[in-house]
PDB file of N, CA and C in Angstrom:
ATOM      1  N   UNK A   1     -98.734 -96.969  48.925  1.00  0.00           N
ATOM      2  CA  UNK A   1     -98.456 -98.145  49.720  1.00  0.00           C
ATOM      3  C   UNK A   1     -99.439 -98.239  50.880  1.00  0.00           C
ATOM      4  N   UNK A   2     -99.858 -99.747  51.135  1.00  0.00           N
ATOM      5  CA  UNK A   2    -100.553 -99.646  52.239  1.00  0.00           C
ATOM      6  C   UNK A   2     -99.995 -99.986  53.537  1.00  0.00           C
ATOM      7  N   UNK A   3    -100.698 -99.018  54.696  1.00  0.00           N
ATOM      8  CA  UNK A   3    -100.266 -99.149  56.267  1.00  0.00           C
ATOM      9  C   UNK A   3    -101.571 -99.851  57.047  1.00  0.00           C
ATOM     10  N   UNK A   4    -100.649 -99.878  57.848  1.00  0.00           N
ATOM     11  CA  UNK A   4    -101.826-100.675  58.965  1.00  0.00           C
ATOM     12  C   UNK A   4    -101.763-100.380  60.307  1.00  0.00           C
ATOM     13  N   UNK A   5    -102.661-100.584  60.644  1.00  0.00           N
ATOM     14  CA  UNK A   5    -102.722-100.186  62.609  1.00  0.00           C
ATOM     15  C   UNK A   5    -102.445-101.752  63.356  1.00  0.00           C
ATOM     16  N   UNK A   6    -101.403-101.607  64.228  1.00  0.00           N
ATOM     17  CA  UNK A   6    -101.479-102.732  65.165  1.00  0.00           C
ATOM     18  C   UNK A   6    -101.789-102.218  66.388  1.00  0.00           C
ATOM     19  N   UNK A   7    -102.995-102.562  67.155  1.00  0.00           N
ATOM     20  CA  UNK A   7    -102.675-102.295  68.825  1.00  0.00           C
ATOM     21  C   UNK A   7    -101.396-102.664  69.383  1.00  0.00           C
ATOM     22  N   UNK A   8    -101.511-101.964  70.814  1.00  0.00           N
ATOM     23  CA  UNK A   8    -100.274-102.592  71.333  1.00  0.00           C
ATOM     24  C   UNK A   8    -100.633-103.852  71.870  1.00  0.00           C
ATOM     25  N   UNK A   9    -102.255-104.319  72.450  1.00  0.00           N
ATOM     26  CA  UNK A   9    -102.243-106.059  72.910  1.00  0.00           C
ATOM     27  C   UNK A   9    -101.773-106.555  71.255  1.00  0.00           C
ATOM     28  N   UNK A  10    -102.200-106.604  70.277  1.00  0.00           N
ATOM     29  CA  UNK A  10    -101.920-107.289  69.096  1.00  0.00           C
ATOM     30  C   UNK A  10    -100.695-107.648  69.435  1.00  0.00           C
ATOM     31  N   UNK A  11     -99.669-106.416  69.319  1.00  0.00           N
ATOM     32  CA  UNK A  11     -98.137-106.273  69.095  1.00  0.00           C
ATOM     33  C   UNK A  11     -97.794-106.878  70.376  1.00  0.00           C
ATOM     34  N   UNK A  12     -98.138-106.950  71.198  1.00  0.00           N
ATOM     35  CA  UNK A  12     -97.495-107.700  72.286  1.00  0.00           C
ATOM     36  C   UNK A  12     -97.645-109.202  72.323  1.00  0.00           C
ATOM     37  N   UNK A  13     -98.947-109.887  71.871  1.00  0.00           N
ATOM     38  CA  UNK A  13     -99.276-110.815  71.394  1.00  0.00           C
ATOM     39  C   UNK A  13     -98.957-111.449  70.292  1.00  0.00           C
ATOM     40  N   UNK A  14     -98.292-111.108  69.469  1.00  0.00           N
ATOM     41  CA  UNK A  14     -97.634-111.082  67.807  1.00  0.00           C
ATOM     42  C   UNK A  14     -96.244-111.179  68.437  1.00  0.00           C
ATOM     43  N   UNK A  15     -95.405-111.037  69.197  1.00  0.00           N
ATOM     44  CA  UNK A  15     -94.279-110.985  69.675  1.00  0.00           C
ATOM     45  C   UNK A  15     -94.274-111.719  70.581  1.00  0.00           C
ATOM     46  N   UNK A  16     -95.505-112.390  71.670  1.00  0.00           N
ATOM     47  CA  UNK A  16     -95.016-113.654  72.534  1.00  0.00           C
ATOM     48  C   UNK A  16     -95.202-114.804  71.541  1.00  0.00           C
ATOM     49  N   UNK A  17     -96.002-114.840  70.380  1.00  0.00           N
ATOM     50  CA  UNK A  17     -95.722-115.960  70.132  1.00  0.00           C
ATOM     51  C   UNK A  17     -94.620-115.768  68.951  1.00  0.00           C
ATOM     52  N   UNK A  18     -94.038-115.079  69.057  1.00  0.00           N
ATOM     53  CA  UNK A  18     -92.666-115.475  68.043  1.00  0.00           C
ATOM     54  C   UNK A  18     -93.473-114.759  66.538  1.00  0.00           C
ATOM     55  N   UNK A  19     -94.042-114.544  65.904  1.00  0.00           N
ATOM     56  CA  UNK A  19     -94.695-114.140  64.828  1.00  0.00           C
ATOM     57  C   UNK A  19     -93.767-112.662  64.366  1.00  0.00           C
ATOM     58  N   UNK A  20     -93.639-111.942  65.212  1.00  0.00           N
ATOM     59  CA  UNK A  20     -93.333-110.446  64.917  1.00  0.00           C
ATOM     60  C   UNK A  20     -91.500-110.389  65.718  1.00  0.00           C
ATOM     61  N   UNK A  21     -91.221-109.546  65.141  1.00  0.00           N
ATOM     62  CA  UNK A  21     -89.965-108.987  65.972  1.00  0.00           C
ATOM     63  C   UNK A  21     -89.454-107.515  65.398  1.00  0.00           C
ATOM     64  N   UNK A  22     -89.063-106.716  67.028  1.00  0.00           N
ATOM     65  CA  UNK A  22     -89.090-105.235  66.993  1.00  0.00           C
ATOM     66  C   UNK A  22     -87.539-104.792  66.877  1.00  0.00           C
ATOM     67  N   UNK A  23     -86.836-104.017  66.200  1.00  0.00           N
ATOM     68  CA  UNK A  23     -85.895-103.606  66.330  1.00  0.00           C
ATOM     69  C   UNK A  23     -85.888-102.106  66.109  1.00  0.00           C
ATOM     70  N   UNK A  24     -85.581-101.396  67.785  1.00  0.00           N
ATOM     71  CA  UNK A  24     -86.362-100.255  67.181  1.00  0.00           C
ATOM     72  C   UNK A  24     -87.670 -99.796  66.901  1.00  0.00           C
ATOM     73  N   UNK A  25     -87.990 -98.731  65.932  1.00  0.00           N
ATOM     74  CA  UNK A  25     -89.316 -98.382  65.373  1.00  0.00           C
ATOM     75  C   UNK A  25     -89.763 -99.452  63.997  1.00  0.00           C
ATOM     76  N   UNK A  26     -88.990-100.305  64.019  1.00  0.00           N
ATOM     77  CA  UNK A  26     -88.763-101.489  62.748  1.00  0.00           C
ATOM     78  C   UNK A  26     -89.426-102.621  63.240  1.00  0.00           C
ATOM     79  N   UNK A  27     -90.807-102.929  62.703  1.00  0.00           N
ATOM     80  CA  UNK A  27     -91.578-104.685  62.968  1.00  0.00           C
ATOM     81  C   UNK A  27     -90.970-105.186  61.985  1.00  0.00           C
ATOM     82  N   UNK A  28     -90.508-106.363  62.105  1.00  0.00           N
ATOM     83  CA  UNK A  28     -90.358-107.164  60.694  1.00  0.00           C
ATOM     84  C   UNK A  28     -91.087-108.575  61.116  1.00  0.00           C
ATOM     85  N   UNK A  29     -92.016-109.234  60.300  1.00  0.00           N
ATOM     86  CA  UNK A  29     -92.799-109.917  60.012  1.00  0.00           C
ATOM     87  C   UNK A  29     -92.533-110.994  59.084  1.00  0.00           C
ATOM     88  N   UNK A  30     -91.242-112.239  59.878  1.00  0.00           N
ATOM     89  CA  UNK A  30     -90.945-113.026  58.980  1.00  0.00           C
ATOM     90  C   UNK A  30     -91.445-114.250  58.049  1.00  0.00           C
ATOM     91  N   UNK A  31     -92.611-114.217  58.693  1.00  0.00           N
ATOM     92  CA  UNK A  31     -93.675-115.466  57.932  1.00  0.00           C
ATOM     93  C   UNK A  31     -94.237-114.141  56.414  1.00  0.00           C
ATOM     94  N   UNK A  32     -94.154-113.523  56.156  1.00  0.00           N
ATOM     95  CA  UNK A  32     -94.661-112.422  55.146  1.00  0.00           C
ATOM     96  C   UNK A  32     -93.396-111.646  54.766  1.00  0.00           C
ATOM     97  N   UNK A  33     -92.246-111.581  55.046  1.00  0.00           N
ATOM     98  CA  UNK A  33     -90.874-111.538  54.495  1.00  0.00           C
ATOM     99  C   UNK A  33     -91.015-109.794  54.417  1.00  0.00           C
ATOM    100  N   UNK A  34     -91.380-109.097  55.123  1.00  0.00           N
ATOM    101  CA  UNK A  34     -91.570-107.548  55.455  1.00  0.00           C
ATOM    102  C   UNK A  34     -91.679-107.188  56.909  1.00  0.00           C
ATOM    103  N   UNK A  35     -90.949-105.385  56.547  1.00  0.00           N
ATOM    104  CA  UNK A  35     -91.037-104.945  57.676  1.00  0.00           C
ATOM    105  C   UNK A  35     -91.302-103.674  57.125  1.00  0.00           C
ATOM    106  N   UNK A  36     -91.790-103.582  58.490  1.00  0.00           N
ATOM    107  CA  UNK A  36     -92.717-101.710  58.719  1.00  0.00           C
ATOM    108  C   UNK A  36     -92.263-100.654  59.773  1.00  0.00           C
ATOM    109  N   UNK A  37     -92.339-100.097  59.375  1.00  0.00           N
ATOM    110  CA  UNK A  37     -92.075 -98.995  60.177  1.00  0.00           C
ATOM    111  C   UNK A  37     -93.062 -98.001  60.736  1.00  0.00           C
ATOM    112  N   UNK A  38     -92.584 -98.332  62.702  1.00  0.00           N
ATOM    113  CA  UNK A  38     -94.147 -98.192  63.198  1.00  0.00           C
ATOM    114  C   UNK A  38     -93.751 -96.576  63.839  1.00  0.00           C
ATOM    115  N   UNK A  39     -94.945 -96.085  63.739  1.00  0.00           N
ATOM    116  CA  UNK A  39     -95.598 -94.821  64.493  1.00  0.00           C
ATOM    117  C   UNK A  39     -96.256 -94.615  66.021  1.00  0.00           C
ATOM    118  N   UNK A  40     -96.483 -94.239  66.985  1.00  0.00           N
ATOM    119  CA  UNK A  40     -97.482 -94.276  67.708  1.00  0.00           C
ATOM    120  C   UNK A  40     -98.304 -93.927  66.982  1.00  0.00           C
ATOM    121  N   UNK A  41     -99.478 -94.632  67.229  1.00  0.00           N
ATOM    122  CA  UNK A  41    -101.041 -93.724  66.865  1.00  0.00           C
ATOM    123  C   UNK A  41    -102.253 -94.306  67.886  1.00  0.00           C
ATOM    124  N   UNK A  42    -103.246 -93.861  67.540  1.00  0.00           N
ATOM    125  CA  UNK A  42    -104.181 -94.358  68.314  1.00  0.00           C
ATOM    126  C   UNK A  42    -105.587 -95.212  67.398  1.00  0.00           C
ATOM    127  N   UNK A  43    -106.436 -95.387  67.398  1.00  0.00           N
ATOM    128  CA  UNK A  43    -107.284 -95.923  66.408  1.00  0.00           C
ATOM    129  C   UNK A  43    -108.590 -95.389  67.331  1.00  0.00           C
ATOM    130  N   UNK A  44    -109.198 -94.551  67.012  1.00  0.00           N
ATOM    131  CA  UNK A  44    -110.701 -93.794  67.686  1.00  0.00           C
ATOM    132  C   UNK A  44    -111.884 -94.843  67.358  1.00  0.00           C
ATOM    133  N   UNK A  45    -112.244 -95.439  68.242  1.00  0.00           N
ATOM    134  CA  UNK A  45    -113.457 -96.260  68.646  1.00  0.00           C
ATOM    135  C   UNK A  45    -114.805 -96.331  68.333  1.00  0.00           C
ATOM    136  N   UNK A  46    -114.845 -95.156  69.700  1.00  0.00           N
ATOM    137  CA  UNK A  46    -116.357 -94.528  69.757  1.00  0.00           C
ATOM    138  C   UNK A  46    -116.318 -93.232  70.336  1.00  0.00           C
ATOM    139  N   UNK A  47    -117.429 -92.737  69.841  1.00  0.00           N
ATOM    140  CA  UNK A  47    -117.554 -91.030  70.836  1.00  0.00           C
ATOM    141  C   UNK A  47    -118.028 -91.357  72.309  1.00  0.00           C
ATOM    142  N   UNK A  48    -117.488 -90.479  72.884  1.00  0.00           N
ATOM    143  CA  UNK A  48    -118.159 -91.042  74.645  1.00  0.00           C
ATOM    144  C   UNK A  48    -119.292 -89.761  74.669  1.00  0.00           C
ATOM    145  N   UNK A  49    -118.364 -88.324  74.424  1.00  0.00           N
ATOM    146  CA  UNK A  49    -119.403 -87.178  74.895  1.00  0.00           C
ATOM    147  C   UNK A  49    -119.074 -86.355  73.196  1.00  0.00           C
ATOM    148  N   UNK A  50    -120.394 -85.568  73.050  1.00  0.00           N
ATOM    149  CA  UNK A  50    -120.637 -84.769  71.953  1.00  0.00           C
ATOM    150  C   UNK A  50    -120.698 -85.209  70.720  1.00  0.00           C
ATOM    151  N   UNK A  51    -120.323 -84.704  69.737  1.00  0.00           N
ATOM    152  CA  UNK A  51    -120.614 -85.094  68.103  1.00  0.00           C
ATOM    153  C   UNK A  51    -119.363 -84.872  67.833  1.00  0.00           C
ATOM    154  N   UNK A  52    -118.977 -86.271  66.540  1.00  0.00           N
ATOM    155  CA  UNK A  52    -117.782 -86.400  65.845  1.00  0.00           C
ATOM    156  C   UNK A  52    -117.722 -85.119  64.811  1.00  0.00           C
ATOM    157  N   UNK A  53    -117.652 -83.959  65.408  1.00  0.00           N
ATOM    158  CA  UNK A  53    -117.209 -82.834  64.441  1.00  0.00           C
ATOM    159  C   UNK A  53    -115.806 -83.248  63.267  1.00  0.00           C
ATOM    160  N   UNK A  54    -115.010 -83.667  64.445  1.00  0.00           N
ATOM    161  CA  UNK A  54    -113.663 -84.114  63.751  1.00  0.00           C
ATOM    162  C   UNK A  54    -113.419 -84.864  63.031  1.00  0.00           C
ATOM    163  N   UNK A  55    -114.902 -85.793  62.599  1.00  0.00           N
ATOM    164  CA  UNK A  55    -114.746 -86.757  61.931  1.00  0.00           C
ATOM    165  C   UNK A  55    -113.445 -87.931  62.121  1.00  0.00           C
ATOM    166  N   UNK A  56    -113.211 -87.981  63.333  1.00  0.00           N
ATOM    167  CA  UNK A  56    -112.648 -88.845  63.804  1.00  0.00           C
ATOM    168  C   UNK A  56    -112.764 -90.553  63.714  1.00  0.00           C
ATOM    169  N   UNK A  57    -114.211 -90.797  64.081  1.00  0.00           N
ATOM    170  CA  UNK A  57    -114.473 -91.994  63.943  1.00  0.00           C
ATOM    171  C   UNK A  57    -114.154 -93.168  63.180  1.00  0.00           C
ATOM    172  N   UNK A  58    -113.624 -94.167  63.914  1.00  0.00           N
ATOM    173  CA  UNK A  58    -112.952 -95.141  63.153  1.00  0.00           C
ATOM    174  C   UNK A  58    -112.024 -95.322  62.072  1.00  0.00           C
ATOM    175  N   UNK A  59    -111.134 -94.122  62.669  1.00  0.00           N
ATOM    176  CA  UNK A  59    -109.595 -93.724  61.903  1.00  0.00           C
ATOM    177  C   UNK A  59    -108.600 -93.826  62.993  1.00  0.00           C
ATOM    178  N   UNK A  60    -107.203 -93.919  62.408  1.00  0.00           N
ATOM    179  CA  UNK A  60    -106.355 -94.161  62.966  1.00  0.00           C
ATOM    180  C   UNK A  60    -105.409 -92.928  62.622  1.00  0.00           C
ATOM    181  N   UNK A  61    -104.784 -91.913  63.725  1.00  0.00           N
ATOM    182  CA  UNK A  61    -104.421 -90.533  63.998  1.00  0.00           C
ATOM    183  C   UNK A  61    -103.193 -91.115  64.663  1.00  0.00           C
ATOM    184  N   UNK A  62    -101.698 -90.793  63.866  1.00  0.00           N
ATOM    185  CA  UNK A  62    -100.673 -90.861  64.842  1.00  0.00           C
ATOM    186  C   UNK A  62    -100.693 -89.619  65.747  1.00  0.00           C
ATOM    187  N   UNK A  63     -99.522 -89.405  67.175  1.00  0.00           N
ATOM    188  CA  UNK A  63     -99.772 -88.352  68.003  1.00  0.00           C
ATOM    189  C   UNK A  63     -99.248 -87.433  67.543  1.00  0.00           C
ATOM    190  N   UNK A  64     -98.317 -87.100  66.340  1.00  0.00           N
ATOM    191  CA  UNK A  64     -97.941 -86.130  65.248  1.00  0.00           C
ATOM    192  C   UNK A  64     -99.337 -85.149  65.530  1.00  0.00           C
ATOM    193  N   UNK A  65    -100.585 -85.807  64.561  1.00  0.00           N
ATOM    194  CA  UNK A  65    -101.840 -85.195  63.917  1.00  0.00           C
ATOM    195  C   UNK A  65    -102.786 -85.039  65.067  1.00  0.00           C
ATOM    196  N   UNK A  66    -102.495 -85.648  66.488  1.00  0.00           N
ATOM    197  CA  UNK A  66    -103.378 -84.889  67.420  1.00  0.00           C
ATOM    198  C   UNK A  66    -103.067 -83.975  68.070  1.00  0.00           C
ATOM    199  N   UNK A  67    -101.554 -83.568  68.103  1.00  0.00           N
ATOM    200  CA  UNK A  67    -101.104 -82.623  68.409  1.00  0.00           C
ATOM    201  C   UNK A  67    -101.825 -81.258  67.657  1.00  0.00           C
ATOM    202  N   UNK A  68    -101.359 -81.515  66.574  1.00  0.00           N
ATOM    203  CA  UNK A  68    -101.636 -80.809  65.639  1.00  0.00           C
ATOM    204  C   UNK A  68    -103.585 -80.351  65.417  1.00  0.00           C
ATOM    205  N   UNK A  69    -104.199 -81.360  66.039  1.00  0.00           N
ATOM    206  CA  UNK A  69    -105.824 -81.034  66.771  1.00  0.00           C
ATOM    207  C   UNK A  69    -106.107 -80.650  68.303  1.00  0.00           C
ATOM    208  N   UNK A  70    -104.911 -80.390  69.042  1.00  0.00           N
ATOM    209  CA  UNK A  70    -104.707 -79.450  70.547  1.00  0.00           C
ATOM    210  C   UNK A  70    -105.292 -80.882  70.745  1.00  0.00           C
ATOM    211  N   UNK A  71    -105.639 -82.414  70.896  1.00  0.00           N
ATOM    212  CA  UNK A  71    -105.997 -82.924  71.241  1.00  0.00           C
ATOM    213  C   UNK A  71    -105.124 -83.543  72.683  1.00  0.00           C
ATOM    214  N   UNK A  72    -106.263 -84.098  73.800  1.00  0.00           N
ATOM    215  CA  UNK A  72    -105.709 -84.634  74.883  1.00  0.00           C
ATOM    216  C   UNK A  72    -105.544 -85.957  74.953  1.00  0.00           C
ATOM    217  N   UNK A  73    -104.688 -86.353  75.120  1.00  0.00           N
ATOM    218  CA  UNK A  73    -104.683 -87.990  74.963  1.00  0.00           C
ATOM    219  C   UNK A  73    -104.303 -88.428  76.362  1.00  0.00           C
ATOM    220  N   UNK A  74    -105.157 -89.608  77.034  1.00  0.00           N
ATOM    221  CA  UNK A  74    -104.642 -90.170  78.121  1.00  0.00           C
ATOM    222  C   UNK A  74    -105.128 -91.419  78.135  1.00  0.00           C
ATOM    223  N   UNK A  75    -103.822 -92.349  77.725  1.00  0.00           N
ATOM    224  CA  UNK A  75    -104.632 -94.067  77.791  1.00  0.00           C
ATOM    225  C   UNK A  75    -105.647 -94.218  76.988  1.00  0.00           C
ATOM    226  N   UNK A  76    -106.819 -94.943  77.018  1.00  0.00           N
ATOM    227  CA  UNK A  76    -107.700 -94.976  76.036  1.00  0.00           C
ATOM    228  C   UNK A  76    -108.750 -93.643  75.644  1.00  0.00           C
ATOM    229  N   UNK A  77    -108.427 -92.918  76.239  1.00  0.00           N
ATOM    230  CA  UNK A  77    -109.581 -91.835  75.950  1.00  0.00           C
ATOM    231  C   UNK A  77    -108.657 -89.972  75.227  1.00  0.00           C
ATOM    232  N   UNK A  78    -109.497 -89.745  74.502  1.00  0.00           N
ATOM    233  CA  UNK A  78    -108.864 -89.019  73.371  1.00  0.00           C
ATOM    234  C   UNK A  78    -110.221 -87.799  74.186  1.00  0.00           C
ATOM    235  N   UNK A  79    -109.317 -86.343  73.984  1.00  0.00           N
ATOM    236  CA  UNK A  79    -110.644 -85.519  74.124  1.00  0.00           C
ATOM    237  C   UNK A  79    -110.054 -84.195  73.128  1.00  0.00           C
ATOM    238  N   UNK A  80    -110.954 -83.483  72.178  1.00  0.00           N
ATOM    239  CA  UNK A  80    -111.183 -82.088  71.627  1.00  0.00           C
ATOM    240  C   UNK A  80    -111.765 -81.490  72.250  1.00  0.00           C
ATOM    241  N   UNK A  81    -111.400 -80.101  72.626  1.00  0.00           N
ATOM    242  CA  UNK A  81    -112.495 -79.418  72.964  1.00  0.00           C
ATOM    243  C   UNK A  81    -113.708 -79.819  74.348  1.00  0.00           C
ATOM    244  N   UNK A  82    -114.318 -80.228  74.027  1.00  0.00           N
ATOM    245  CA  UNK A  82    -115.940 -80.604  74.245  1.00  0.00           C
ATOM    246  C   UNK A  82    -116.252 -81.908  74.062  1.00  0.00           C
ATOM    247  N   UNK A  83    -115.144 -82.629  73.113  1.00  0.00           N
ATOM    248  CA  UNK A  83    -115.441 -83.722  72.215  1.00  0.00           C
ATOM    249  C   UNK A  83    -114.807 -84.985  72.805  1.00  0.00           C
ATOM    250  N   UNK A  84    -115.328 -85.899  73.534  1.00  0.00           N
ATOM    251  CA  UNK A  84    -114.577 -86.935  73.868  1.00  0.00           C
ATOM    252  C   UNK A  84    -114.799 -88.437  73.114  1.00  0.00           C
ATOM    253  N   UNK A  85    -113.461 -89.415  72.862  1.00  0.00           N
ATOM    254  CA  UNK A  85    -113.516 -90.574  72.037  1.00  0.00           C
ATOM    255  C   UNK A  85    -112.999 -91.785  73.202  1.00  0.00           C
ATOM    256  N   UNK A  86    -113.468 -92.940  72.816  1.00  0.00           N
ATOM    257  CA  UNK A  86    -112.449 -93.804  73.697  1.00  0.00           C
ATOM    258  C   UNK A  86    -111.424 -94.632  71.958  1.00  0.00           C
ATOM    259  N   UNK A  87    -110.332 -94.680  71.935  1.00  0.00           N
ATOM    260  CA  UNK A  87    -109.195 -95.141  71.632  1.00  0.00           C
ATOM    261  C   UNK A  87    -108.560 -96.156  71.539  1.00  0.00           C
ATOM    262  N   UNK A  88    -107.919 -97.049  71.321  1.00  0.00           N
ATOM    263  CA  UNK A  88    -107.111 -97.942  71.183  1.00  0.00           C
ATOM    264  C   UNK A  88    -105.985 -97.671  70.988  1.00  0.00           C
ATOM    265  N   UNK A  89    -105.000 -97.939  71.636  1.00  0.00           N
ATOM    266  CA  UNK A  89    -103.742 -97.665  71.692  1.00  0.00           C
ATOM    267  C   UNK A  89    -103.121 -98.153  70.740  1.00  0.00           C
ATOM    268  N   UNK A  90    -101.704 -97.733  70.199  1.00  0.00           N
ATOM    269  CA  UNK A  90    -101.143 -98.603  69.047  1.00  0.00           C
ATOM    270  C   UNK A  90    -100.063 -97.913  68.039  1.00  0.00           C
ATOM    271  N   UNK A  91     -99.874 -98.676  66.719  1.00  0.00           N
ATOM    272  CA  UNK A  91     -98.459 -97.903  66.164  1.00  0.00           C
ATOM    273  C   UNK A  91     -99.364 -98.372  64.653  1.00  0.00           C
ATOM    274  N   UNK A  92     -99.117 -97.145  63.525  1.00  0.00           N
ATOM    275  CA  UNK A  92     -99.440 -97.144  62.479  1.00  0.00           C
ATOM    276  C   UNK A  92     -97.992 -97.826  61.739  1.00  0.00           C
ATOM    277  N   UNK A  93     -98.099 -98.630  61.051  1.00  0.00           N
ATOM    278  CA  UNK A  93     -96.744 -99.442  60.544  1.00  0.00           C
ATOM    279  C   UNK A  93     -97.324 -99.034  58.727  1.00  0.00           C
ATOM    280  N   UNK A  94     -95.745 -98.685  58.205  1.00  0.00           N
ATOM    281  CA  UNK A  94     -95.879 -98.228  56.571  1.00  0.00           C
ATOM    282  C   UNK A  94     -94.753 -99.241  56.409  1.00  0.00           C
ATOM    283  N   UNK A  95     -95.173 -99.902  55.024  1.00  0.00           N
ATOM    284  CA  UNK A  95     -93.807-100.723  54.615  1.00  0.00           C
ATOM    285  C   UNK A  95     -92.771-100.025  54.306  1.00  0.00           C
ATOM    286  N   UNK A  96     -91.721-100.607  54.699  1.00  0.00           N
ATOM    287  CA  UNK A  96     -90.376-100.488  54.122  1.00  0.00           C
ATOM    288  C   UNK A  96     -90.029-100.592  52.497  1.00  0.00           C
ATOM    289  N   UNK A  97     -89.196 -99.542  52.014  1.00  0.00           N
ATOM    290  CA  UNK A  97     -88.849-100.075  50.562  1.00  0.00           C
ATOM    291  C   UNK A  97     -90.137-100.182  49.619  1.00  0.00           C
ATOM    292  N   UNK A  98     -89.994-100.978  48.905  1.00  0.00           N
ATOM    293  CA  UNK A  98     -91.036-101.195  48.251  1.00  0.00           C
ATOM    294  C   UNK A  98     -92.006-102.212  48.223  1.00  0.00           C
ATOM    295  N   UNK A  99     -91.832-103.126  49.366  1.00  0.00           N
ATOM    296  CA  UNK A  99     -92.968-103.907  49.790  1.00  0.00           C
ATOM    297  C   UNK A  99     -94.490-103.123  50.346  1.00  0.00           C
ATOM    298  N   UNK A 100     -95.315-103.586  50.226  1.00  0.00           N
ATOM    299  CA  UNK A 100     -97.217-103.421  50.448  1.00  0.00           C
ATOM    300  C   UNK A 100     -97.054-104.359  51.131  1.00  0.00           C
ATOM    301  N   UNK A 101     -97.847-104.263  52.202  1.00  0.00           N
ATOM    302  CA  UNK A 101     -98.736-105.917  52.360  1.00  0.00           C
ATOM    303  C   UNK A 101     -99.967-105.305  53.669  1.00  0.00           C
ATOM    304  N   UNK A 102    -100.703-105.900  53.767  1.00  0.00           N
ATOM    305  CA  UNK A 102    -101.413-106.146  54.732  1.00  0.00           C
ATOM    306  C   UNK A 102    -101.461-106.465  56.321  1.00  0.00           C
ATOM    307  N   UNK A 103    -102.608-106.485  57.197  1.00  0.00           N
ATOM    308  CA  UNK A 103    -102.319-107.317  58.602  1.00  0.00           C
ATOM    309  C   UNK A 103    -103.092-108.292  58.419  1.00  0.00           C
ATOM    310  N   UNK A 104    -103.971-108.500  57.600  1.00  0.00           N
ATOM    311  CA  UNK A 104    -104.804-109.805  57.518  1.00  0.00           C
ATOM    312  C   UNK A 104    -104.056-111.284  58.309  1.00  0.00           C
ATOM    313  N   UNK A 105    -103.184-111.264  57.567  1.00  0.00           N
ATOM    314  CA  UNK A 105    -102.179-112.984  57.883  1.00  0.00           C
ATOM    315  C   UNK A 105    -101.657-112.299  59.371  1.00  0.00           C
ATOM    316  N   UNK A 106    -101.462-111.095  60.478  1.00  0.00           N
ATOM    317  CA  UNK A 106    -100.992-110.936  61.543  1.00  0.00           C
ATOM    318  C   UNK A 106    -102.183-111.473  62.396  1.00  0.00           C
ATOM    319  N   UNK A 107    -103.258-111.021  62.147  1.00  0.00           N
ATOM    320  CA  UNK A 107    -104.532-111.057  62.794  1.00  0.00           C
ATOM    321  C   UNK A 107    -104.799-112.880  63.110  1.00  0.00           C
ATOM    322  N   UNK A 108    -104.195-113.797  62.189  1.00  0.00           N
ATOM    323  CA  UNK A 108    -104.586-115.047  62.416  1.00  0.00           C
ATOM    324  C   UNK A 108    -103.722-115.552  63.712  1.00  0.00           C
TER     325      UNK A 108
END
């Protein structure tokens, strides 16, 4: 099944205009007749300092799996080690049940 990353401006923006609604860790997305179930995560940007050892780049890591990399997280900036990223804040959403779908149609 596929997941998707929403920032939190998205998700906050997806919810003033009426598009999204949260119950809980539960988005449901009634113009697309699904809901997901969201995660914190972050979505890694760019490297600020050192080399993407971690192969981090332009993936999306809930705080489960940075824990699990001793990683530091504060606001937009992510650091390993030696290794610093800037971030995007946000929640990894997996469908519910047996619906798939996309963020394509959220993004409009």
């Amino acid at each position: 099944m596929a997941r998707l990353f929403i920032s939190q401006s998205q998700l906050d923006r997806l919810m003033s205009q009426g598009k999204i609604s949260l119950d809980g860790d539960v988005m449901s997305v009634p113009e697309l007749g699904r809901t997901f179930r969201l995660e914190s995560a972050v979505y890694v940007q760019k490297l600020i300092d050192g080399e993407d050892r971690f192969n981090l780049l332009e993936r999306v890591k809930t705080h489960s799996q940075l824990q699990k990399l001793n990683a530091e997280h504060y606001g937009t900036s992510l650091i390993i080690q030696d290794v610093g990223y800037e971030c995007a804040e946000g929640f990894v959403g997996a469908p519910e049940g047996s619906l798939a779908g996309g963020l394509e149609k959220l993004e409009s």
